[in-house]
N, C-alpha and C. Protein backbone atom coordinates (compact mmCIF):
# COMPACT_ATOMS: atom_id res chain seq x y z
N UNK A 1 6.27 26.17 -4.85
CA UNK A 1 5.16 27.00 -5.26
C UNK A 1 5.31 28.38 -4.63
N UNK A 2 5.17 29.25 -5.58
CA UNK A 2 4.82 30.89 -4.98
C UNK A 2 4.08 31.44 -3.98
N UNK A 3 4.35 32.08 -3.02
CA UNK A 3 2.97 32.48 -2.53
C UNK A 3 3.02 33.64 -2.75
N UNK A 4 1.90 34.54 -2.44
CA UNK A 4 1.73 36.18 -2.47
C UNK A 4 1.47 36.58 -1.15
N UNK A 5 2.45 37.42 -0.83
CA UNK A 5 2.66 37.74 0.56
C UNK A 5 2.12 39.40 0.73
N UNK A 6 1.78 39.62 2.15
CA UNK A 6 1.58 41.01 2.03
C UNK A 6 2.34 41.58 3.52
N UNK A 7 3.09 42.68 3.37
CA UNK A 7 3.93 42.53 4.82
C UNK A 7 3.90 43.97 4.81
N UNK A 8 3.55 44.48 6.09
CA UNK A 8 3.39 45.92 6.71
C UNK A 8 4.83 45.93 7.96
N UNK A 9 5.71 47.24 7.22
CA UNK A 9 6.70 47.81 8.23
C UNK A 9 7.92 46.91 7.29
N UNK A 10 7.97 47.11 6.10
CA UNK A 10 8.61 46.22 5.50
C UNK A 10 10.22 47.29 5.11
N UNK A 11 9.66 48.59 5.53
CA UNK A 11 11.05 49.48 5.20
C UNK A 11 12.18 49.26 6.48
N UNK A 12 11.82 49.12 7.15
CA UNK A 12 13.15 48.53 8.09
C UNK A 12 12.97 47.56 9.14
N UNK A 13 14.22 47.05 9.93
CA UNK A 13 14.37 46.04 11.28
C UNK A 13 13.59 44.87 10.81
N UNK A 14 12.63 44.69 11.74
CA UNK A 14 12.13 42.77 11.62
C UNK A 14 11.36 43.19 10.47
N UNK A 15 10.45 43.80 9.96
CA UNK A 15 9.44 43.77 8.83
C UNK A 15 10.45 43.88 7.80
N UNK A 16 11.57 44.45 7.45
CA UNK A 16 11.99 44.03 6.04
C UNK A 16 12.79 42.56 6.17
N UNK A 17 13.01 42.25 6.93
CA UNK A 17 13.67 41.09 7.40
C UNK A 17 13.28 39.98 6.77
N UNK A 18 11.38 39.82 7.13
CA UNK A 18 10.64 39.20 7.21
C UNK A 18 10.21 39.29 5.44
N UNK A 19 10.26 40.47 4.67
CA UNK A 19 9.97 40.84 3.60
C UNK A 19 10.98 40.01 2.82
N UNK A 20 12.31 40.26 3.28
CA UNK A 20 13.62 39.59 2.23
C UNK A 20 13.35 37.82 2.46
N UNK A 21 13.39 37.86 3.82
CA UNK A 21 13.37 35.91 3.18
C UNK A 21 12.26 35.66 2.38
N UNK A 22 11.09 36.58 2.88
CA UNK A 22 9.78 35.93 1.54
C UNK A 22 10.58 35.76 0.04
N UNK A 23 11.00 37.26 0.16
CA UNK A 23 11.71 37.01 -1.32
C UNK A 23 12.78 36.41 -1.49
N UNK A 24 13.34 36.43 -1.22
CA UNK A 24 14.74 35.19 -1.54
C UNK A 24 13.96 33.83 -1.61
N UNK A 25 13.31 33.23 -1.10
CA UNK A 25 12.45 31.95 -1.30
C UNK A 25 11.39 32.15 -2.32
N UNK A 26 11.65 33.23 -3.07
CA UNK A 26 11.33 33.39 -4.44
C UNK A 26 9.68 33.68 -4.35
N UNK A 27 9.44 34.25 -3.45
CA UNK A 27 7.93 34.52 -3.09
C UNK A 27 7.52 36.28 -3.22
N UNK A 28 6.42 36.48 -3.55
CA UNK A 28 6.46 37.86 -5.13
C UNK A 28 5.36 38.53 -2.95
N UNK A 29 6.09 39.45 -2.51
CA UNK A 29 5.87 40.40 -1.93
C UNK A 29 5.51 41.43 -2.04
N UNK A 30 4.41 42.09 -1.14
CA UNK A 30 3.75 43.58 -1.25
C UNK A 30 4.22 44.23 -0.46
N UNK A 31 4.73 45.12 0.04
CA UNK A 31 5.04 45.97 1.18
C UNK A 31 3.95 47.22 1.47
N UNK A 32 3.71 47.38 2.79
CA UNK A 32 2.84 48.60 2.99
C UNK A 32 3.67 49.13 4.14
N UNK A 33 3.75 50.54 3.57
CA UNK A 33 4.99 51.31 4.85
C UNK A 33 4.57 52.74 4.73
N UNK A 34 5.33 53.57 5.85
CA UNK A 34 5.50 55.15 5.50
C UNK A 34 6.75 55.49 4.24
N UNK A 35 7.60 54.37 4.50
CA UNK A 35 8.47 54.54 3.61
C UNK A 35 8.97 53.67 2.50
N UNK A 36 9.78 54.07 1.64
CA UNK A 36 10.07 53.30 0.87
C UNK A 36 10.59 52.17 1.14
N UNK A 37 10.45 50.55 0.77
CA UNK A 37 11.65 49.85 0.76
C UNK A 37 12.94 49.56 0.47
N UNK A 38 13.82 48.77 0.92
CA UNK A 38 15.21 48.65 -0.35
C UNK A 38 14.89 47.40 -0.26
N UNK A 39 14.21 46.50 0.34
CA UNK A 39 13.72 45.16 -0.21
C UNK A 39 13.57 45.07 -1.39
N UNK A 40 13.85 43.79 -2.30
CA UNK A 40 13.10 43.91 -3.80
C UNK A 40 11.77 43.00 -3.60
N UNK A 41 10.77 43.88 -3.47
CA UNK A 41 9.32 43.18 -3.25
C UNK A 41 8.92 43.81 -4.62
N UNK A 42 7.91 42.72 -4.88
CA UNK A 42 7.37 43.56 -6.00
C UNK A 42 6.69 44.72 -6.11
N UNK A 43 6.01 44.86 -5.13
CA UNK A 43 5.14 46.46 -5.03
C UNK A 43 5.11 46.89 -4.00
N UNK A 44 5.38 48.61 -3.35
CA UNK A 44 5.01 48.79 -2.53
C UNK A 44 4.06 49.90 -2.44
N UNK A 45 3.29 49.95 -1.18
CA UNK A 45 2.40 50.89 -1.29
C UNK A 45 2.53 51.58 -0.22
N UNK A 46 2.34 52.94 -0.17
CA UNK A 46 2.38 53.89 0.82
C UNK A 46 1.35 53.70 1.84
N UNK A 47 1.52 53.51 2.52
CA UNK A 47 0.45 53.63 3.95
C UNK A 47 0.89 53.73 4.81
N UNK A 48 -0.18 54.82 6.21
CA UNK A 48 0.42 55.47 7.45
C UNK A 48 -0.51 54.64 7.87
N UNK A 49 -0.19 53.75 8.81
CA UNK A 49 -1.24 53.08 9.84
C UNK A 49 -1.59 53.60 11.29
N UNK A 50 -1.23 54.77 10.84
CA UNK A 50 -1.93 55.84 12.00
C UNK A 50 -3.69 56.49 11.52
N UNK A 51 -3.37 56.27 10.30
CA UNK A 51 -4.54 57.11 9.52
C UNK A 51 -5.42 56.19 8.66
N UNK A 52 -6.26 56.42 9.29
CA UNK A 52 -7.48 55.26 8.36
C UNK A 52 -8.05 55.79 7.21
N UNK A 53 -7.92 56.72 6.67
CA UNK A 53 -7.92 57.29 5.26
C UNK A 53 -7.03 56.76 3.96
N UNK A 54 -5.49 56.33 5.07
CA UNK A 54 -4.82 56.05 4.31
C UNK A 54 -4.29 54.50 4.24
N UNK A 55 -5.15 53.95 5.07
CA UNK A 55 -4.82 52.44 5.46
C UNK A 55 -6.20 52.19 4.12
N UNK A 56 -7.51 52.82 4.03
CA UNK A 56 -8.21 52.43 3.19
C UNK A 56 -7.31 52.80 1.59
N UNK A 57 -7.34 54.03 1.88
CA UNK A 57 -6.53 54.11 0.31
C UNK A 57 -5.47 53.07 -0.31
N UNK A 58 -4.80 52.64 0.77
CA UNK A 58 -3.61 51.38 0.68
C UNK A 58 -4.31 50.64 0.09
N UNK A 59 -4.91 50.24 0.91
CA UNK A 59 -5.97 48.66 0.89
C UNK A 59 -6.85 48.55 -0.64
N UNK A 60 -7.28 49.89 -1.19
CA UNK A 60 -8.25 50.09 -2.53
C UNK A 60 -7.11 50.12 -3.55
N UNK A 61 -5.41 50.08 -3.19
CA UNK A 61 -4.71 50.25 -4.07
C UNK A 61 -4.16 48.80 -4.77
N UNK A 62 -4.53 47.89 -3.59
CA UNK A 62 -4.39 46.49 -3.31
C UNK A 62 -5.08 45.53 -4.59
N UNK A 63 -4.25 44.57 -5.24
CA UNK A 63 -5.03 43.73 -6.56
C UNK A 63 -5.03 42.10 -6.06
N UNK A 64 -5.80 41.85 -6.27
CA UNK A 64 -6.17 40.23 -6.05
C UNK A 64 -5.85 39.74 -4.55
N UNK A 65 -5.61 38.61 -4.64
CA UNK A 65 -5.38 37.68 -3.11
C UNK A 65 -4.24 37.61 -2.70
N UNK A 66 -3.87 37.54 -1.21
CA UNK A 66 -2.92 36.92 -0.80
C UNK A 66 -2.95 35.42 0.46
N UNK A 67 -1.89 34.93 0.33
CA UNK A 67 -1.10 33.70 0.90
C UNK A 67 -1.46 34.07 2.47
N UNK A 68 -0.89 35.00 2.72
CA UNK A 68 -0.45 35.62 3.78
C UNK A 68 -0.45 37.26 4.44
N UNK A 69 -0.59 37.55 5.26
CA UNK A 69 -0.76 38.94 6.01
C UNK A 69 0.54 39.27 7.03
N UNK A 70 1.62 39.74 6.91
CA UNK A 70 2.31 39.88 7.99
C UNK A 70 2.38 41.19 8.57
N UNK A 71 1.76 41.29 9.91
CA UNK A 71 1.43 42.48 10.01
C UNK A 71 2.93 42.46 11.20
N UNK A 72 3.95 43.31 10.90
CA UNK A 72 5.53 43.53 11.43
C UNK A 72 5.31 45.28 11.88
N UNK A 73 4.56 46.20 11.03
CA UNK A 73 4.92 47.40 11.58
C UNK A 73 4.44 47.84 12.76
N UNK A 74 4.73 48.41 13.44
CA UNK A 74 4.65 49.38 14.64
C UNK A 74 5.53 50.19 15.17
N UNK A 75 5.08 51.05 16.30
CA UNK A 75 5.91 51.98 16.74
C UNK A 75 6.34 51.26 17.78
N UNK A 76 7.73 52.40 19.12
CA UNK A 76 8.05 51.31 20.06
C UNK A 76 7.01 51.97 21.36
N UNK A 77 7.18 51.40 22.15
CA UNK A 77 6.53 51.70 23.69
C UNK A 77 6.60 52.90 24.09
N UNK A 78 7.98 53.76 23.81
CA UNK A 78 8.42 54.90 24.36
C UNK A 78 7.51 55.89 23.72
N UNK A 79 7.23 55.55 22.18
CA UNK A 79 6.19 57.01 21.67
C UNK A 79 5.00 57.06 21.94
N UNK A 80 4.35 58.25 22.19
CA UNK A 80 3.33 58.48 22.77
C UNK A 80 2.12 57.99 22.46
N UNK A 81 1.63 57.27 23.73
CA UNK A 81 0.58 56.21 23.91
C UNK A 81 -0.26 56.74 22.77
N UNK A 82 -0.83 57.60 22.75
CA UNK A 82 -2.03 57.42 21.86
C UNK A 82 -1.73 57.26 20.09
N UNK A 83 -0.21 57.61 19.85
CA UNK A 83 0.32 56.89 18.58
C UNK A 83 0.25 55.16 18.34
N UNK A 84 0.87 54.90 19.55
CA UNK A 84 1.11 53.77 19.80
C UNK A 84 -0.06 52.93 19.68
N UNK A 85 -0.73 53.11 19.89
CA UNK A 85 -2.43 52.86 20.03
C UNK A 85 -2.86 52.86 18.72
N UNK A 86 -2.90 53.82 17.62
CA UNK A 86 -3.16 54.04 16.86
C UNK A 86 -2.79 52.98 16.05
N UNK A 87 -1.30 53.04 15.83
CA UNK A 87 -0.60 52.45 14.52
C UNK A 87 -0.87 50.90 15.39
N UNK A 88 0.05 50.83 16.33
CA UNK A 88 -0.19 48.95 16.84
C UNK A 88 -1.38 48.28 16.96
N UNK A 89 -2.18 48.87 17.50
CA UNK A 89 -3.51 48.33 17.64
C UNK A 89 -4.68 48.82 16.63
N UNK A 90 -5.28 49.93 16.64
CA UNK A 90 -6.18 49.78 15.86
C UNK A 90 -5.55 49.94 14.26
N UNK A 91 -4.78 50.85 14.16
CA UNK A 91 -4.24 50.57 12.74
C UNK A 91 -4.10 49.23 12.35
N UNK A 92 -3.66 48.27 12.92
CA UNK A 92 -3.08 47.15 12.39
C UNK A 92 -4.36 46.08 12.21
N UNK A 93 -5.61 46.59 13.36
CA UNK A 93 -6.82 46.14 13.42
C UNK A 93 -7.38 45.96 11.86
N UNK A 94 -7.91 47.63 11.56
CA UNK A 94 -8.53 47.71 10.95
C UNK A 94 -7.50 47.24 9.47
N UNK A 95 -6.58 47.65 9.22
CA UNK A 95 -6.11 46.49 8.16
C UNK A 95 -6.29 45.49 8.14
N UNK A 96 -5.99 44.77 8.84
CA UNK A 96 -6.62 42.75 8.93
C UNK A 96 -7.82 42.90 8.55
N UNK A 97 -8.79 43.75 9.30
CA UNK A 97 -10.10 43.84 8.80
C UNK A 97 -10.43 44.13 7.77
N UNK A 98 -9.64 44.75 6.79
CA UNK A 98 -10.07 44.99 5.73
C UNK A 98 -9.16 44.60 4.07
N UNK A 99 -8.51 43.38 4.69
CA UNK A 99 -7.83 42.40 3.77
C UNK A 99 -8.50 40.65 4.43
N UNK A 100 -8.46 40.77 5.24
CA UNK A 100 -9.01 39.26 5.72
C UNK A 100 -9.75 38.48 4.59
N UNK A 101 -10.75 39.15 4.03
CA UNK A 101 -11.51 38.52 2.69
C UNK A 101 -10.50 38.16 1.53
N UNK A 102 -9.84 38.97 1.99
CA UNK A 102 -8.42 38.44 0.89
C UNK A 102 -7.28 37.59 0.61
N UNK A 103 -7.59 36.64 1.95
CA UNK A 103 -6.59 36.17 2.29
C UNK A 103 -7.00 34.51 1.37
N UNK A 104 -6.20 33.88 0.91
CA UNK A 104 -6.96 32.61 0.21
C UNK A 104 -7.28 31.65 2.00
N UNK A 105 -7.86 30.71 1.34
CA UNK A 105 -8.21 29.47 2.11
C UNK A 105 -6.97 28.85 2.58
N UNK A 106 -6.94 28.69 3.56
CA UNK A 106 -5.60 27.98 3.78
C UNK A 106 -4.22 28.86 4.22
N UNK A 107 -4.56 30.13 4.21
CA UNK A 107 -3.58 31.04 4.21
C UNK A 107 -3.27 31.68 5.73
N UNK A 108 -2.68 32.39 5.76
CA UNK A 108 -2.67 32.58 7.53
C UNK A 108 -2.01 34.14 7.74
N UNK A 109 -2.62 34.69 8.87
CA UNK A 109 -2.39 36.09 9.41
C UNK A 109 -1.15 35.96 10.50
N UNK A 110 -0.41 36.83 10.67
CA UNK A 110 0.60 36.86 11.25
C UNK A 110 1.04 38.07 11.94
N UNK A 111 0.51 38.71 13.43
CA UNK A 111 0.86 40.36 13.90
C UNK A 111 2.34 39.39 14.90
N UNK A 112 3.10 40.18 14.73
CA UNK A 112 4.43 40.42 15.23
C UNK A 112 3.91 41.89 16.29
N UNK A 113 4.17 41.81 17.44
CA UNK A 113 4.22 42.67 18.37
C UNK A 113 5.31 42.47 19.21
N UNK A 114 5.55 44.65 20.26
CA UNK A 114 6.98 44.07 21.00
C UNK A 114 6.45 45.45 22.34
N UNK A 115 6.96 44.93 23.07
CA UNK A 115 6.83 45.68 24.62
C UNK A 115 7.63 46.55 25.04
């Protein structure tokens, strides 16, 4: 069975990683990034998870339910704390927060973090 996946930081390292086995196990993927993917997901959508203007705009660009939430993007330790802050924590916050209703029954959230 299919699931519908939704995976943030899906343009490079562990988040497209995480994006390709969805798809190769034949599972129809969303990507939300600054950048483009070379994953073949089915859709991606532009979003800076620094900016909550544009994490909502993502999110209103967003159609029906998903399986799953993999929240993979962030910055590393070295860039400046209050980025870091931004995109890892509350960025990634307020996305969950504002897909969670979306997630089906049975489905499960997933933040990948690194030190």
């Amino acid at each position: 069975m299919s699931r519908r996946v939704l995976v943030t930081g899906a343009a490079s390292g562990i988040g497209a990683e995480v994006a390709r086995r969805f798809v190769d196990a034949g599972d129809e993927v969303v990507s939300l990034d600054l950048k483009d993917t070379s994953v073949g997901v089915a859709r991606h959508v532009h979003c800076d998870l620094s900016d909550v203007a544009s994490i909502d705009a993502a999110v209103a660009a967003l159609d029906g339910e998903f399986d799953a939430l993999c929240n993979v993007a962030g910055v590393p330790g070295t860039a400046p704390a209050e980025l870091v802050l931004r995109v890892n924590l509350l960025g990634l916050r307020h996305l969950t927060e504002s897909v969670v209703e979306r997630i089906r029954p049975g489905g499960a959230i997933v933040n990948v973090g690194c030190g």
